[in-house]
N, C-alpha and C. Protein backbone atom coordinates (compact mmCIF):
# COMPACT_ATOMS: atom_id res chain seq x y z
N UNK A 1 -8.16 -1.12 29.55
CA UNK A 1 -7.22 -0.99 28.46
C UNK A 1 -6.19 0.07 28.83
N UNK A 2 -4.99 0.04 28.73
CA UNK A 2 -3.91 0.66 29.07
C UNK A 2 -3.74 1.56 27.68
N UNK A 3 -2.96 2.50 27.64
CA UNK A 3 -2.49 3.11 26.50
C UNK A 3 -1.44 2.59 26.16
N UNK A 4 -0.69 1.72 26.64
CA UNK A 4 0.65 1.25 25.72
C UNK A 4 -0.27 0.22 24.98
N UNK A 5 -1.23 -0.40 25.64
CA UNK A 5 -1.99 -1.56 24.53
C UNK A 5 -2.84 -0.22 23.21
N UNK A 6 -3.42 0.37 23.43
CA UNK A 6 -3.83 1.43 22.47
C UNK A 6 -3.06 1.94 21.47
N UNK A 7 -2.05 2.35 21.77
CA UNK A 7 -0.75 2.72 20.83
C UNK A 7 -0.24 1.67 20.25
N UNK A 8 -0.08 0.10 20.90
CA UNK A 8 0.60 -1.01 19.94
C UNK A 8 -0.02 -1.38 19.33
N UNK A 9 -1.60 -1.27 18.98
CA UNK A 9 -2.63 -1.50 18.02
C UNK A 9 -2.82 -0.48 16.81
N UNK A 10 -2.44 1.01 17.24
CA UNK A 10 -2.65 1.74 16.51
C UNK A 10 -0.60 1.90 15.70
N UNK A 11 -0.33 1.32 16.13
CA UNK A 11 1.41 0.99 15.40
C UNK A 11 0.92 -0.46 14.46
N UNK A 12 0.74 -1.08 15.23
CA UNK A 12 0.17 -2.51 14.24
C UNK A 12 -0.88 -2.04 13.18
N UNK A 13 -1.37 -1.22 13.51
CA UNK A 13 -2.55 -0.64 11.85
C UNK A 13 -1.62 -0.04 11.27
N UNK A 14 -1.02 1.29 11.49
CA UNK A 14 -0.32 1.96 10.82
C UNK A 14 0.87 0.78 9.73
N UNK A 15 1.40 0.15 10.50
CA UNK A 15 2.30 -0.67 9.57
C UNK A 15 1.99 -1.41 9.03
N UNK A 16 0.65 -2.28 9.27
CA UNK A 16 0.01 -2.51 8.59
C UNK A 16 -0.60 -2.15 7.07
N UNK A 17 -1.00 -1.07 7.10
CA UNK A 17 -0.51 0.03 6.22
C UNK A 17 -0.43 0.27 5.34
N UNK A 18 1.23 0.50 5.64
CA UNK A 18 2.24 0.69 4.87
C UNK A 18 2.85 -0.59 4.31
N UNK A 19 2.77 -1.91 4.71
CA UNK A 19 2.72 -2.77 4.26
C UNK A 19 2.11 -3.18 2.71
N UNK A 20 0.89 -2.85 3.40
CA UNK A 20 0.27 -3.44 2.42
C UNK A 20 -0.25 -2.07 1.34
N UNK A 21 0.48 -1.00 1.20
CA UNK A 21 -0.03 -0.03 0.62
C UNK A 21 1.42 0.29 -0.14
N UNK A 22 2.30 -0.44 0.42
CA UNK A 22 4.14 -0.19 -0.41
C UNK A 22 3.67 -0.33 -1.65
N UNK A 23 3.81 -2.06 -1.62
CA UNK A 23 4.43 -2.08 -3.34
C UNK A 23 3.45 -1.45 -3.86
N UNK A 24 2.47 -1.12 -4.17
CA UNK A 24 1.80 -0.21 -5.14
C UNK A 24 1.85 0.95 -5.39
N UNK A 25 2.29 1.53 -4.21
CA UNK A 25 3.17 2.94 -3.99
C UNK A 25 4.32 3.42 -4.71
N UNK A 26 5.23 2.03 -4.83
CA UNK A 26 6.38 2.23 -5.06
C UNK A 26 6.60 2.02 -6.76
N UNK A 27 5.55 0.79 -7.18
CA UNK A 27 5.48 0.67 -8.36
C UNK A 27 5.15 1.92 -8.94
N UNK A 28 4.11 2.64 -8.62
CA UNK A 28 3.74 4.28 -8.94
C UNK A 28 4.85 5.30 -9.12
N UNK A 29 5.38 5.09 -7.89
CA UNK A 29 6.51 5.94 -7.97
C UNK A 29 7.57 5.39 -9.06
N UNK A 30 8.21 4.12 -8.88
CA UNK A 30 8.74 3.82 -10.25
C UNK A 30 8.87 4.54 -11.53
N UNK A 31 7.40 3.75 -11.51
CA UNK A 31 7.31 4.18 -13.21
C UNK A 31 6.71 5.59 -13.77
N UNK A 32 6.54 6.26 -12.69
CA UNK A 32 6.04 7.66 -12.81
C UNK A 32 7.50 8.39 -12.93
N UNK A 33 9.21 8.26 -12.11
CA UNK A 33 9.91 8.56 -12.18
C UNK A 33 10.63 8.15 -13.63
N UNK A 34 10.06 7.11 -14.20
CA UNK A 34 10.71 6.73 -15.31
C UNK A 34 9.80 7.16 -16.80
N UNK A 35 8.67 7.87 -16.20
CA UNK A 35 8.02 8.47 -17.51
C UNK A 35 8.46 9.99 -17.54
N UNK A 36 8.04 10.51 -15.97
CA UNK A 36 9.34 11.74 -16.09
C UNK A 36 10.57 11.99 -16.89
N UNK A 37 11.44 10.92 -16.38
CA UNK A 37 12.60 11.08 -17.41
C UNK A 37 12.78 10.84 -19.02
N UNK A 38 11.90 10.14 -18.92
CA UNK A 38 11.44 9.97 -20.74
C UNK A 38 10.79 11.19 -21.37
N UNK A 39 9.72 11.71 -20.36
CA UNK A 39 9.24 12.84 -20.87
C UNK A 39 9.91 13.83 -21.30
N UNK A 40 11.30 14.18 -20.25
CA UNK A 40 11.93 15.36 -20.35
C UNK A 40 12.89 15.22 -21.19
N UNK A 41 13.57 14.12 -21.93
CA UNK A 41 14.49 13.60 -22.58
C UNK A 41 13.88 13.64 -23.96
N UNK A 42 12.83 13.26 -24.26
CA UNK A 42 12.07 13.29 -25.17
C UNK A 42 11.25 14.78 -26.07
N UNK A 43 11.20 15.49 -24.44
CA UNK A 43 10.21 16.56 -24.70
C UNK A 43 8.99 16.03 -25.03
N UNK A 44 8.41 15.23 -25.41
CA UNK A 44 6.44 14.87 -25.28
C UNK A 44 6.01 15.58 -23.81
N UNK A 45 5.56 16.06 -23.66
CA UNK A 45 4.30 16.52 -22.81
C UNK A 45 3.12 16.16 -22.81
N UNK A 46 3.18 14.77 -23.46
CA UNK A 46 1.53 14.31 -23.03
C UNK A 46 1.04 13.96 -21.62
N UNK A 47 -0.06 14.32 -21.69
CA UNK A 47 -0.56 14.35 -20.41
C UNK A 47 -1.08 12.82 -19.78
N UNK A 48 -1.49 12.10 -20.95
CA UNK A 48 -1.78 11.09 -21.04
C UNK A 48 -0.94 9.71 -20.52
N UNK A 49 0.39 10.60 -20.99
CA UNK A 49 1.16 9.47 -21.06
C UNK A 49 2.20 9.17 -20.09
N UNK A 50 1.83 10.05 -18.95
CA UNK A 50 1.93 9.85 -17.30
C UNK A 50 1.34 8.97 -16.71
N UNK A 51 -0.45 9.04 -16.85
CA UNK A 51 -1.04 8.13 -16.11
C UNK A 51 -1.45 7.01 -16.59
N UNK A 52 -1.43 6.20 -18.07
CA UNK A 52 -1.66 5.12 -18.08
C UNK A 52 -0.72 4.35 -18.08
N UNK A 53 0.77 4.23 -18.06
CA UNK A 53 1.88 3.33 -17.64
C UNK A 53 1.51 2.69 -15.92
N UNK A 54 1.12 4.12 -15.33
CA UNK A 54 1.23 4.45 -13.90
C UNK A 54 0.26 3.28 -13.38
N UNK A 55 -1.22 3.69 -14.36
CA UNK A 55 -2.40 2.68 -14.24
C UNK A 55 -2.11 1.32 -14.25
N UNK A 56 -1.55 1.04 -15.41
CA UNK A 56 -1.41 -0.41 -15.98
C UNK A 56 -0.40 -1.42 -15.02
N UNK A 57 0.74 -0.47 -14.56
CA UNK A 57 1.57 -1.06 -13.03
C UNK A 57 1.04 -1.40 -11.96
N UNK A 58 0.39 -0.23 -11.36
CA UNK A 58 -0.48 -0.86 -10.41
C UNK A 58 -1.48 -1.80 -10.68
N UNK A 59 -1.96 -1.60 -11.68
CA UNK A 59 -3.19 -3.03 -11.52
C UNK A 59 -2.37 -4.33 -11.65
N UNK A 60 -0.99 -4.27 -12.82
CA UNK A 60 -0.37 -5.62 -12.47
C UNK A 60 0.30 -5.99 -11.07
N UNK A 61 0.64 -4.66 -10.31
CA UNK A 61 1.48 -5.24 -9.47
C UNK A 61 0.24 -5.65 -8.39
N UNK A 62 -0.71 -5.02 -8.50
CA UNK A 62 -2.05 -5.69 -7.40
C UNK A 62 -2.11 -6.52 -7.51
N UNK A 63 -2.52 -7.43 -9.25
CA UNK A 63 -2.37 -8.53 -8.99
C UNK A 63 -1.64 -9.87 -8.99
N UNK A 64 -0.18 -9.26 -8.68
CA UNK A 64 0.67 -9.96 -8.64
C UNK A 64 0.58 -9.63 -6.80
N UNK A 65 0.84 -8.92 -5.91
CA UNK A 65 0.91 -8.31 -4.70
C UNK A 65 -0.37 -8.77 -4.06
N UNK A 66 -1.54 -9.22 -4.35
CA UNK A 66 -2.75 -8.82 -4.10
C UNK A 66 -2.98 -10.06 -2.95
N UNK A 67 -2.57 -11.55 -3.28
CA UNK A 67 -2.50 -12.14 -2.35
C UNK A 67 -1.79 -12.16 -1.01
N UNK A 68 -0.72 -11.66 -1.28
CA UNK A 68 0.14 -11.22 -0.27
C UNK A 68 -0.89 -10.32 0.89
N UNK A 69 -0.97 -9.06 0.09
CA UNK A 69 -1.75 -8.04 0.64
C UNK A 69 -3.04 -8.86 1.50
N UNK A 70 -3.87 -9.24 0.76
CA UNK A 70 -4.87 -10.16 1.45
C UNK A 70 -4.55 -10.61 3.02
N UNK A 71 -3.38 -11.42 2.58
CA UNK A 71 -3.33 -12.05 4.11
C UNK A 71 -2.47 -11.39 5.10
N UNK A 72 -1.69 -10.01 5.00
CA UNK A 72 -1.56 -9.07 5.58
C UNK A 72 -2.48 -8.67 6.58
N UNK A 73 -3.69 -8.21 5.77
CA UNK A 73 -4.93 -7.86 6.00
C UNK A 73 -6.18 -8.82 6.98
N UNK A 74 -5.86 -9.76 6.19
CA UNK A 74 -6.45 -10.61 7.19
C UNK A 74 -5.78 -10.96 8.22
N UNK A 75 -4.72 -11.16 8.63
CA UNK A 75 -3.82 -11.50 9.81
C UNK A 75 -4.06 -9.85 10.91
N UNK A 76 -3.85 -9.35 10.47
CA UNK A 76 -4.31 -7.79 11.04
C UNK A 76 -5.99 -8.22 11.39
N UNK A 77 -6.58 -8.16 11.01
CA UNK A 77 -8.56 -8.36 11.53
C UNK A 77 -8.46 -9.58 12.40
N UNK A 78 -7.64 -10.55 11.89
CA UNK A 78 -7.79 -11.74 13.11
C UNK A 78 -6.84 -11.49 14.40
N UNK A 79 -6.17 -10.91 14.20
CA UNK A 79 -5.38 -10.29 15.75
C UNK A 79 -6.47 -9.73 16.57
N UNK A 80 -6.97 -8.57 15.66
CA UNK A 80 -7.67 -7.72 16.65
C UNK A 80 -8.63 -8.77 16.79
N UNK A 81 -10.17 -9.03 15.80
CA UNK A 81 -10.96 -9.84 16.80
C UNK A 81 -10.75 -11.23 17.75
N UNK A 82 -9.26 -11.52 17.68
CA UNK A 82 -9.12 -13.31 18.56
C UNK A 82 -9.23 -11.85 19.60
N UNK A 83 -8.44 -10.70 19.84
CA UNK A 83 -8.33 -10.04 21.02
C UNK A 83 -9.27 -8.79 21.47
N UNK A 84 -10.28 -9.82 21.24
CA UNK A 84 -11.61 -8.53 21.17
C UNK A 84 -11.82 -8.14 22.83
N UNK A 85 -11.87 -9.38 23.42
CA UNK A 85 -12.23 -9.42 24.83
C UNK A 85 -11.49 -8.53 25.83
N UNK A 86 -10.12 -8.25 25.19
CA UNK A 86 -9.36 -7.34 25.66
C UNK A 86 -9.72 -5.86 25.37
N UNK A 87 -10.47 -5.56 24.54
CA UNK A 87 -11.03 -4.27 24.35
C UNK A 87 -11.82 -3.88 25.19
N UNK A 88 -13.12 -4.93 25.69
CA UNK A 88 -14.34 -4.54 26.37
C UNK A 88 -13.65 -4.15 28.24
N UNK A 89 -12.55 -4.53 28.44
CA UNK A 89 -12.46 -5.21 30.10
C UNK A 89 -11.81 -3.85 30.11
């Protein structure tokens, strides 16, 4: 095994990733930036009322995202094991 093959596996996980770790990230960030601004516009300081918008996004956008993600994921595990044989040599 060479290290440029080591590093293009460990770039293919990493973006992998981030792939599949975005939209839920971003939905978070979203709507966490948009309870912020409500908060401060508003003045409420509930504490509460940060994290269950935050909650309720991500679980929809999972499962709206979730198939996607899946075969991300799986396309990533079937790369590496079709190219297992290349690991051992």
């Amino acid at each position: 095994m060479s290290v440029d093959f080591i590093i293009g596996i460990a770039e293919r996980g990493v973006w992998t990733v981030l792939l599949v770790a975005g939209p839920l990230l971003l939905v978070a960030l979203g709507l966490g930036l948009f309870v912020s601004i409500f908060q401060a516009t508003t003045q409420i300081q509930e504490q509460t009322l940060a994290f269950i918008p935050k909650i309720v996004g991500v679980l929809v956008s999972l499962v709206l995202f979730g198939p996607w993600m899946l075969s991300q994921l799986l396309n990533f595990a079937y790369s590496i094991f079709n190219n297992l044989h290349r690991f051992i040599g």
